[in-house]
Protein backbone atom coordinates (compact mmCIF):
# COMPACT_ATOMS: atom_id res chain seq x y z
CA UNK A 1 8.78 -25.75 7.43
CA UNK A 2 10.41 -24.76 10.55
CA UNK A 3 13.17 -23.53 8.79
CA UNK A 4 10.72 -21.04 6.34
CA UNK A 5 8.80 -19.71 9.21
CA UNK A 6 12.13 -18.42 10.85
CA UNK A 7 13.11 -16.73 7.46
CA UNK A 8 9.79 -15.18 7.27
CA UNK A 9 9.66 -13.77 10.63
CA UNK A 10 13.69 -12.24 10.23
CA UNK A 11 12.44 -10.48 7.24
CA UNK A 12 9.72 -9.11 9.51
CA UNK A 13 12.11 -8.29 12.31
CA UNK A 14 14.13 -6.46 9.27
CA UNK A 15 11.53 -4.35 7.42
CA UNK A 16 10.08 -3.39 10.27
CA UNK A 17 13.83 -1.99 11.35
CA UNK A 18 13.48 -0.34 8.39
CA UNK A 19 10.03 1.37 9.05
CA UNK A 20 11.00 2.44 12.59
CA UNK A 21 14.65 3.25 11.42
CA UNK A 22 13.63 5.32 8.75
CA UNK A 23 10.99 7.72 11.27
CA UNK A 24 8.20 7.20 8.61
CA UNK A 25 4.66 8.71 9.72
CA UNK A 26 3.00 6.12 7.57
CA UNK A 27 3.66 2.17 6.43
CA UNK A 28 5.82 1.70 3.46
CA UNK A 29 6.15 -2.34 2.51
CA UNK A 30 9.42 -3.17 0.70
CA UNK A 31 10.62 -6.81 0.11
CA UNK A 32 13.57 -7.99 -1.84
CA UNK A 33 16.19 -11.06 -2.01
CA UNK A 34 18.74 -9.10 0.49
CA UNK A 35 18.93 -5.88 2.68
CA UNK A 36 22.13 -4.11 3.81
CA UNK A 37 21.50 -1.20 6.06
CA UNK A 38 24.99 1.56 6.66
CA UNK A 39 23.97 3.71 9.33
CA UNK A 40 26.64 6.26 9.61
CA UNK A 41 26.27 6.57 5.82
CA UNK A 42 22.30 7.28 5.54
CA UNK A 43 21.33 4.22 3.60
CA UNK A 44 19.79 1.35 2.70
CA UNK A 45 20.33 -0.95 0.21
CA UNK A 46 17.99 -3.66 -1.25
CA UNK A 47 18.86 -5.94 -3.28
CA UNK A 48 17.10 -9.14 -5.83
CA UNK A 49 13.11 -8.79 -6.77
CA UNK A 50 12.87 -5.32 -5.32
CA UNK A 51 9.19 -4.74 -4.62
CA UNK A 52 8.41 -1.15 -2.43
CA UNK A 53 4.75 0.13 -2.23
CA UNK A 54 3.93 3.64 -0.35
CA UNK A 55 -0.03 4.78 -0.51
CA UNK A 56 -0.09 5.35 -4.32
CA UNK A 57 3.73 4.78 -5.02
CA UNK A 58 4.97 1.36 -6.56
CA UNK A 59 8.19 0.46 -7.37
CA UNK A 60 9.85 -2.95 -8.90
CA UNK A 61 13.57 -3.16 -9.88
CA UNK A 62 16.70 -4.80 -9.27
CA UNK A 63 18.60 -2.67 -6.79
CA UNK A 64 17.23 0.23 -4.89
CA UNK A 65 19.59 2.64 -2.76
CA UNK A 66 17.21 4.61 -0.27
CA UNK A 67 19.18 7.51 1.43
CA UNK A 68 18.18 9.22 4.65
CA UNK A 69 19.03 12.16 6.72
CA UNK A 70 18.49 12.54 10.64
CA UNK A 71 16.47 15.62 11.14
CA UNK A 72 16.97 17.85 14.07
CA UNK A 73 14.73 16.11 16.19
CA UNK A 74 16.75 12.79 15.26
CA UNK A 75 13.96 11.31 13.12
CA UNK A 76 15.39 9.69 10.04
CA UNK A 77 13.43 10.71 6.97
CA UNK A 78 14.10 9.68 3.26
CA UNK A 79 15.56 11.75 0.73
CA UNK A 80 16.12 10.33 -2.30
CA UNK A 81 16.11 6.68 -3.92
CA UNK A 82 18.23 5.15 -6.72
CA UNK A 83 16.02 2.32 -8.13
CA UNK A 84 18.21 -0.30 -11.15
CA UNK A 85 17.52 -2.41 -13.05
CA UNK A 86 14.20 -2.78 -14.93
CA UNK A 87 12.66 -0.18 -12.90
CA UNK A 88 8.69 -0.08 -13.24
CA UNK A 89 6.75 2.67 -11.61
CA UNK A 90 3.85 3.76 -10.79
CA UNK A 91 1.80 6.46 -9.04
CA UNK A 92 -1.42 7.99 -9.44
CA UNK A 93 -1.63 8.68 -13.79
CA UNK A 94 1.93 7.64 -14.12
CA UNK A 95 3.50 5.03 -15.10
CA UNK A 96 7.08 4.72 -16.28
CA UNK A 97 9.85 1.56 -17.02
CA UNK A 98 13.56 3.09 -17.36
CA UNK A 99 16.71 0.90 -16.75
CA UNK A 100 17.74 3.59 -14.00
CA UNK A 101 15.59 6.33 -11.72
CA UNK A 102 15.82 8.73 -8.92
CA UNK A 103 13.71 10.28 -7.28
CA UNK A 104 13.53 13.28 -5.25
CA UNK A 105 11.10 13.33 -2.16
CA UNK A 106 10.87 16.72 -1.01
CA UNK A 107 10.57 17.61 -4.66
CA UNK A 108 8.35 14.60 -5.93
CA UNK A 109 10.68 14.73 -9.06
CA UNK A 110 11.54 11.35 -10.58
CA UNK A 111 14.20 11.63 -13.40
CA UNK A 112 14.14 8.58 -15.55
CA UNK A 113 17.04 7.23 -17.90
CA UNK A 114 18.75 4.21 -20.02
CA UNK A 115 15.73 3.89 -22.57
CA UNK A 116 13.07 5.24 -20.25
CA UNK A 117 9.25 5.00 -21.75
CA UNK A 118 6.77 6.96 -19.69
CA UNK A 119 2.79 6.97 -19.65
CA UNK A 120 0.24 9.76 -18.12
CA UNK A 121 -3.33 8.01 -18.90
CA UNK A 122 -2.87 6.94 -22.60
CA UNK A 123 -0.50 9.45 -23.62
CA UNK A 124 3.63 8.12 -24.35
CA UNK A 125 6.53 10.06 -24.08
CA UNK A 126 10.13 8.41 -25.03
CA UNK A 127 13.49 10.59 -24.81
CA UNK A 128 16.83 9.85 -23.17
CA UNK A 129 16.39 11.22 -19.89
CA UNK A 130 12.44 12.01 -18.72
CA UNK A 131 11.70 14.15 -15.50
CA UNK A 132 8.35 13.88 -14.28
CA UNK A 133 7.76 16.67 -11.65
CA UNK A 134 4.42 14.84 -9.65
CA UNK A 135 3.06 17.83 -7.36
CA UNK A 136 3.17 19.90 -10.85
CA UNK A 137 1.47 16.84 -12.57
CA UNK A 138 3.65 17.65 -15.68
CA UNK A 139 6.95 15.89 -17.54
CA UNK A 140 9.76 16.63 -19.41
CA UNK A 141 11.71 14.58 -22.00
CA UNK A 142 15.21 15.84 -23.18
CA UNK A 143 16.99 13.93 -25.86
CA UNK A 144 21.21 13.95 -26.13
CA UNK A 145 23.33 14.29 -29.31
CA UNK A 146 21.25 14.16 -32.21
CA UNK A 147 18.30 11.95 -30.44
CA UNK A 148 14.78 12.94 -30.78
CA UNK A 149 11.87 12.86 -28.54
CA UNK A 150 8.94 10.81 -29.36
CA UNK A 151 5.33 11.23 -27.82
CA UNK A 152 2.16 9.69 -28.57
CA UNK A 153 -0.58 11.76 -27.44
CA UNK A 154 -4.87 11.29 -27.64
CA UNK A 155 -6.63 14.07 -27.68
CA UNK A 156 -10.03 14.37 -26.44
């Protein structure tokens, strides 16, 4: 029991390096198997049951990479993220499962691929690589070689 309650509160200790580490203005819970943090490099890397929940943002994978920069002021701030692995996710109308994503912060663009499937309300879209450009609150699905796109849309 003992044991447990010391793994629990080194996880703690960890994610909340993370939080502070990473200057965010508002909580952002993330738990997973293993964490790796490379400093001089910008980024973080979790690792095994990768849960990661942000206001209206979730995430589930395998892997996630989350890359930082150090601002001016020396605040660290998130740039991108490289989620594999069975990636779900969901924010707001969307909802997407790919085999790889990244997404873009400063842009809130998410570009989905490896069999990506992507919902907005009821409607489906299916390509080879989707981008999903949030702030616009619109997507696009591109296929490669002679693949086609596939939607399934409801109209109202």
């Amino acid at each position: 029991m003992a044991k447990n309650l010391i793994k629990i509160v080194k996880i703690w200790i960890i994610l909340n390096f993370v939080y502070i580490s990473l200057g965010l203005s508002s909580q952002i819970d993330i738990s997973a198997d293993k964490m790796e943090v490379f400093d001089s490099e910008g980024l973080v890397v979790f690792t095994g049951k990768v849960f990661g929940t942000k206001e209206n943002f979730k995430i589930w994978c395998d892997k996630m990479y989350v890359y930082y920069v150090i601002s001016p002021e020396g605040q660290r701030q998130i740039n991108k993220i490289i989620a594999l692995g069975r990636v779900i996710i969901e924010k707001g109308k969307w909802k997407a499962y790919a085999g790889k994503a990244v997404y873009f912060k400063d842009q809130e663009k998410l570009i989905l691929e490896e069999i990506p499937k992507v919902w907005h309300e009821k409607n489906l879209i299916e390509g080879d690589i989707i981008i999903i450009y949030f702030k616009e609150d619109r997507g696009e699905i591109l296929a490669k070689d002679q693949g086609r796109v596939r939607a399934t849309v409801y109209i109202r």
